[in-house]
C-alpha atoms as a PDB file:
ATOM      1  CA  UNK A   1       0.000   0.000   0.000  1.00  0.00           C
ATOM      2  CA  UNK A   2       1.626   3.671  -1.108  1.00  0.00           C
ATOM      3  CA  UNK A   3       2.211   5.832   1.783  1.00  0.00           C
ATOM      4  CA  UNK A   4       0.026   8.645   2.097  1.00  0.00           C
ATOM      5  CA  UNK A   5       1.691  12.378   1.654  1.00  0.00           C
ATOM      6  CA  UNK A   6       0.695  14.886   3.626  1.00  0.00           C
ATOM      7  CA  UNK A   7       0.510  18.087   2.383  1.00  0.00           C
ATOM      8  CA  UNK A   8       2.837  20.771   3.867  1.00  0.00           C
ATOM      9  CA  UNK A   9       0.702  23.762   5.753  1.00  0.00           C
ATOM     10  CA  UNK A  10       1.967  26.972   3.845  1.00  0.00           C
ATOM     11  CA  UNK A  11       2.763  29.760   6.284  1.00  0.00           C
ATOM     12  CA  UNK A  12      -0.151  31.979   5.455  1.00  0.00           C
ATOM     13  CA  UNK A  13      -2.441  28.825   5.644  1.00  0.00           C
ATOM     14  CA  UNK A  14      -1.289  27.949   9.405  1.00  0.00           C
ATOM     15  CA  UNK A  15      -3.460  29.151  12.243  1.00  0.00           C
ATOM     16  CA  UNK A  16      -2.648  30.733  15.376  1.00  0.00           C
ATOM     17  CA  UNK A  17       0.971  32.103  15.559  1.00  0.00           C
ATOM     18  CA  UNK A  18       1.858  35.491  16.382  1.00  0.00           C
ATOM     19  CA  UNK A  19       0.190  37.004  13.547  1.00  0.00           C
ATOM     20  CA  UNK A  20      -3.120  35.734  14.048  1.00  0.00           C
ATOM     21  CA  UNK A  21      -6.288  37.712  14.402  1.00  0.00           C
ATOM     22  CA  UNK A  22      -7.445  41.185  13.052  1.00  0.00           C
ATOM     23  CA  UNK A  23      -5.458  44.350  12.235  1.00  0.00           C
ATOM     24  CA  UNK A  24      -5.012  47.029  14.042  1.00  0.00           C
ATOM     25  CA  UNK A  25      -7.797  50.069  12.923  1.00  0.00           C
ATOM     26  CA  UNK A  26      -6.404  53.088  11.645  1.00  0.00           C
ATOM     27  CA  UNK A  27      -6.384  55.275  14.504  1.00  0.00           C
ATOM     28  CA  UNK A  28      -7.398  58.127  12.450  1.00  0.00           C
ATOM     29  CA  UNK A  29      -9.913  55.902  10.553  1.00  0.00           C
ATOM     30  CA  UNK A  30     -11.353  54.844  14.310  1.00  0.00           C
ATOM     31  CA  UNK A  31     -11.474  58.942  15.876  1.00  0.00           C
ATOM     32  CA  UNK A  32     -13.020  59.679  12.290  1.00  0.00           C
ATOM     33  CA  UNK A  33      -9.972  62.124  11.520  1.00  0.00           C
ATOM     34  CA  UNK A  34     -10.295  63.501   8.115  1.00  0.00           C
ATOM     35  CA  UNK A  35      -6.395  64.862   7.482  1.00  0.00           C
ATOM     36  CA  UNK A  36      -3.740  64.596   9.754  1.00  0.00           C
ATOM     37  CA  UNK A  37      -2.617  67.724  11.022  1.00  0.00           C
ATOM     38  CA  UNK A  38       1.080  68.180  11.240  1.00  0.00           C
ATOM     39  CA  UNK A  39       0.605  70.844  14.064  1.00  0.00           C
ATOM     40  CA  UNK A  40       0.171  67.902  16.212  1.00  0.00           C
ATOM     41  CA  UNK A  41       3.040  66.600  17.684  1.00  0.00           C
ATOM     42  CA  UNK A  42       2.022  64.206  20.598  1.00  0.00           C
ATOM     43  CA  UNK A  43      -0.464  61.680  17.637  1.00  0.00           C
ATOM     44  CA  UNK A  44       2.561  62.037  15.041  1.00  0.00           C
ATOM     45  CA  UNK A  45       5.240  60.830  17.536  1.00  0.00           C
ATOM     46  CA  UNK A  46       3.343  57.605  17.617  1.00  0.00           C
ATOM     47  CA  UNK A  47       4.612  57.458  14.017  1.00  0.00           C
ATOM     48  CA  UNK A  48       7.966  58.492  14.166  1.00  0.00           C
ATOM     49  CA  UNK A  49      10.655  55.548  16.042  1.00  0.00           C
ATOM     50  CA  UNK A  50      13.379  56.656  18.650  1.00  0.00           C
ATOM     51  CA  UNK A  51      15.735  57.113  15.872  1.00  0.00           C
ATOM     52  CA  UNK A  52      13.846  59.073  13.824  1.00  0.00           C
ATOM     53  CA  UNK A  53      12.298  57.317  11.099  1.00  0.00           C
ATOM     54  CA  UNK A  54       8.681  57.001   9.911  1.00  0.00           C
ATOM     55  CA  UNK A  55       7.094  53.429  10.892  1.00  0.00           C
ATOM     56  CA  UNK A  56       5.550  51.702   8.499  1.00  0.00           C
ATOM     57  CA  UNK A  57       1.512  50.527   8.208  1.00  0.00           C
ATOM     58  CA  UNK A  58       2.199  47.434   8.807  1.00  0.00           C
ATOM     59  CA  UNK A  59       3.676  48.475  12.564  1.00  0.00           C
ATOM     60  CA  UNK A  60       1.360  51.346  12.879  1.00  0.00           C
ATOM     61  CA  UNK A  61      -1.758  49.759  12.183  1.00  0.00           C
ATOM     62  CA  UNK A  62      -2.484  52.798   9.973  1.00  0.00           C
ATOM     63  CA  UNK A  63      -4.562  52.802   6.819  1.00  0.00           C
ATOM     64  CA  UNK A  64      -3.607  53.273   2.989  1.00  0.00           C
ATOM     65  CA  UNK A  65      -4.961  57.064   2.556  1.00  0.00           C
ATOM     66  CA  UNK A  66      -3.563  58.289   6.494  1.00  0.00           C
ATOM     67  CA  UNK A  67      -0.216  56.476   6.330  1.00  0.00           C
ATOM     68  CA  UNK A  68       0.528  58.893   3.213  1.00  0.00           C
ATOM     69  CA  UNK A  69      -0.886  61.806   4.998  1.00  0.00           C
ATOM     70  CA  UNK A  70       1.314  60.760   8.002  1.00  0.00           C
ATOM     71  CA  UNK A  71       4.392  60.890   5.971  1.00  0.00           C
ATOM     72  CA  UNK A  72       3.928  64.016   4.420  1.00  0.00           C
ATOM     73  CA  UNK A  73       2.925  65.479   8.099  1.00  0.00           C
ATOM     74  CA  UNK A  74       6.037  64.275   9.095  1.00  0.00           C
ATOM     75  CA  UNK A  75       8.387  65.988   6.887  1.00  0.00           C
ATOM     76  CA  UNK A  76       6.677  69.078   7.227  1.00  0.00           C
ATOM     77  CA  UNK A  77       6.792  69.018  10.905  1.00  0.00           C
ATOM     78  CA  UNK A  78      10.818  68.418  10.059  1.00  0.00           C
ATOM     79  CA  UNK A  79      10.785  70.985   8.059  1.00  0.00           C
ATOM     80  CA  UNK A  80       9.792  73.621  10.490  1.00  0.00           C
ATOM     81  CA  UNK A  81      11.537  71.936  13.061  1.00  0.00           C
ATOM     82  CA  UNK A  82       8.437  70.824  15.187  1.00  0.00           C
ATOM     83  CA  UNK A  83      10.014  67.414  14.845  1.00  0.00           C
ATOM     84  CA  UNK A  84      13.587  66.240  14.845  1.00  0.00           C
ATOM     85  CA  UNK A  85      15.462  64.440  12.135  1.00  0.00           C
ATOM     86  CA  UNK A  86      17.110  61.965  13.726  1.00  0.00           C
ATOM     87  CA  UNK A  87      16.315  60.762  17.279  1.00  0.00           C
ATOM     88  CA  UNK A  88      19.011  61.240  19.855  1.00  0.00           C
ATOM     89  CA  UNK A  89      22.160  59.830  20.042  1.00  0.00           C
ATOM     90  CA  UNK A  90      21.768  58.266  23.534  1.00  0.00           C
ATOM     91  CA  UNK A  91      23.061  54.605  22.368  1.00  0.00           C
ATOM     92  CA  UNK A  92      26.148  54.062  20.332  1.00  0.00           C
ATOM     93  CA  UNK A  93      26.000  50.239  18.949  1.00  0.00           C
ATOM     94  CA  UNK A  94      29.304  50.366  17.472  1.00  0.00           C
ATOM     95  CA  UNK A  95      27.922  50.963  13.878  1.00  0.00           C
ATOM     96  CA  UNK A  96      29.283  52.666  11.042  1.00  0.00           C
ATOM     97  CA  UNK A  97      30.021  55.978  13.389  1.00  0.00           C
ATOM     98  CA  UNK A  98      33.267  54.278  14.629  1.00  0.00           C
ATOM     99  CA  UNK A  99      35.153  55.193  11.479  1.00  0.00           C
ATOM    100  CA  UNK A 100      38.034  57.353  12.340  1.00  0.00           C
ATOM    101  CA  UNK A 101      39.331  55.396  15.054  1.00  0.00           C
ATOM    102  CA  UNK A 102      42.762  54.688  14.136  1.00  0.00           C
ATOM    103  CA  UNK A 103      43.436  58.033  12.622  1.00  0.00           C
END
């Protein structure tokens, strides 16, 4: 008698795991928020990691149409220097920034 195969699970067809369930609403989506306002500093450094950069949707939970808006509120907040740049430089991790050591 031939041995039966089982058919491997693909990983988007296994359930549980730590991807499971719903995702997050769009907090803007959820207050009913029609544009993001860059004027508001404490909602857009939600978006924004330690180091500076602009999380992505799939961290933020954010939707399509006020991810984009996020962005763009973002770098306008830079540019009038609401928000920094970069984050601070509190933790060196021995990166690229180590350079000109043996000069």
């Amino acid at each position: 008698m031939a041995k039966q195969r089982r058919r491997p699970t693909r990983r988007r067809d296994r359930k549980g795991g730590p991807t499971s369930g719903r995702r997050k609403p769009c907090p803007y989506c959820r207050d009913k928020v029609e544009q993001v306002d860059y004027k508001d500093l404490a909602s857009l450094r939600r978006f924004v990691s330690e180091r500076g950069k602009i999380r992505s949707r799939r961290i933020t939970g954010a939707c399509r149409r006020h991810q984009s808006q996020v962005a763009r509120a973002v770098k306008r907040a830079r540019e009038l220097a609401l928000l920094p740049y970069v984050g601070d430089g509190g933790s060196e991790r021995g990166g690229r920034g180590d350079r000109d050591r043996d000069r």
